[in-house]
Protein backbone atom coordinates (compact mmCIF):
# COMPACT_ATOMS: atom_id res chain seq x y z
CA UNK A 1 50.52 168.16 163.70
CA UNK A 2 50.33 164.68 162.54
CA UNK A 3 53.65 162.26 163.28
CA UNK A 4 55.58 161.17 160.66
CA UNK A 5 56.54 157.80 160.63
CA UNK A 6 60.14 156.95 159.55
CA UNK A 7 62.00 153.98 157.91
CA UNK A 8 65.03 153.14 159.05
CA UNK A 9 67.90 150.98 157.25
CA UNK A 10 71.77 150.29 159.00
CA UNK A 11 73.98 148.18 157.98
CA UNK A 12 76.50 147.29 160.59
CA UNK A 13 79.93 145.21 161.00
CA UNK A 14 81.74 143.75 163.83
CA UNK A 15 83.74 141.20 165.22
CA UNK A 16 82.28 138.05 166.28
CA UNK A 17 83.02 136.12 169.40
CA UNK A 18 85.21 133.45 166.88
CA UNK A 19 86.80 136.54 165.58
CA UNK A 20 84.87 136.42 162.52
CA UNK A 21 83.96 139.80 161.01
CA UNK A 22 80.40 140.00 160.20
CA UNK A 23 78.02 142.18 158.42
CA UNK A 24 74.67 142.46 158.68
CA UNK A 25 71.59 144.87 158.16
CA UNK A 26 68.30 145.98 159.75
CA UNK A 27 65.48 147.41 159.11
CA UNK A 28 62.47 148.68 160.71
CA UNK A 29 59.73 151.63 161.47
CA UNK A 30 60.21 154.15 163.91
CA UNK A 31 57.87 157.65 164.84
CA UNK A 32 59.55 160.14 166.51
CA UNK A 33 57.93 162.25 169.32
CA UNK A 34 58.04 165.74 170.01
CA UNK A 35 61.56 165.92 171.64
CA UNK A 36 62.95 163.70 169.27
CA UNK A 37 66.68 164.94 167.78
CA UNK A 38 68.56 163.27 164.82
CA UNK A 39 71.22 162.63 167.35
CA UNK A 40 68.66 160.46 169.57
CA UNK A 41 66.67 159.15 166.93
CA UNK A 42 70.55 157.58 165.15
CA UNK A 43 70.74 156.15 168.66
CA UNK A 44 67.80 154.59 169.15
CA UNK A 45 68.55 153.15 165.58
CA UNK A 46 71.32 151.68 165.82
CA UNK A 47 71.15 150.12 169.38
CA UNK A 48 67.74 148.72 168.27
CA UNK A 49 69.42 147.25 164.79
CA UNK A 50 72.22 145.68 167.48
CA UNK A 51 69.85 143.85 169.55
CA UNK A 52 67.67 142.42 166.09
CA UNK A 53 70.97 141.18 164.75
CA UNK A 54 72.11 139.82 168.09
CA UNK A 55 75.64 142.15 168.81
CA UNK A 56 75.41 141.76 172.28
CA UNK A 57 79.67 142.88 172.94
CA UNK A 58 82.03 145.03 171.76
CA UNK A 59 81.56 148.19 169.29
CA UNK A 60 79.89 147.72 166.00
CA UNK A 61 80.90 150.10 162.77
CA UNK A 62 77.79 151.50 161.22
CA UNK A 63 78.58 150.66 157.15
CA UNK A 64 75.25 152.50 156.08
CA UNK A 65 72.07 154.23 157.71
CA UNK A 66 69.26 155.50 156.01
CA UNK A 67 66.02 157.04 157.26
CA UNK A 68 63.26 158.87 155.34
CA UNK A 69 59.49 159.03 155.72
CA UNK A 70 57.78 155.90 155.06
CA UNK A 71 55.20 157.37 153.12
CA UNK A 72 55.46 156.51 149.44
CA UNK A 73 54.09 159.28 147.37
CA UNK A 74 52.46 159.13 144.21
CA UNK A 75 55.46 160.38 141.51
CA UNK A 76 54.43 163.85 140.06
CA UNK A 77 53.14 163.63 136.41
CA UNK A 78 55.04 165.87 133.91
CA UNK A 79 54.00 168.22 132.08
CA UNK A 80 54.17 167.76 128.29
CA UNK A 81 55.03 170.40 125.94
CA UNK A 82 52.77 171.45 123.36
């Protein structure tokens, strides 16, 4: 079985060290292995998106996370009636 590979969206918000909130999103391509669970794979997500947009402290509130295949398919042509 071929791996799918995934991309991923989240848009976080904290508090900044000036007390500042902040929002921010990330983005990026992820492929799952065999023992991969949503749980781990959100996880994996969302402490990677942390470390790209430099939340180093304190919790961050996840605004919006998206993942689907990364493979754009062709649309399906309709059929017209006679």
């Amino acid at each position: 079985m071929a791996s799918v590979e995934y991309c991923w969206l989240v848009t976080l918000q904290w508090t900044g060290a000036d007390g500042a909130t902040r929002t921010s999103t990330g983005t990026g391509l992820i492929t799952p292995g065999t023992e991969a669970t949503r749980e781990n794979l959100t996880k994996d997500i969302i402490n990677h998106a942390r470390k790209q947009l430099g939340i180093t402290d304190g919790a961050a509130a996840v605004m919006f996370l998206s993942l689907e295949p990364n493979e754009v398919k062709e649309p399906k042509k309709s059929k017209k009636n006679p």
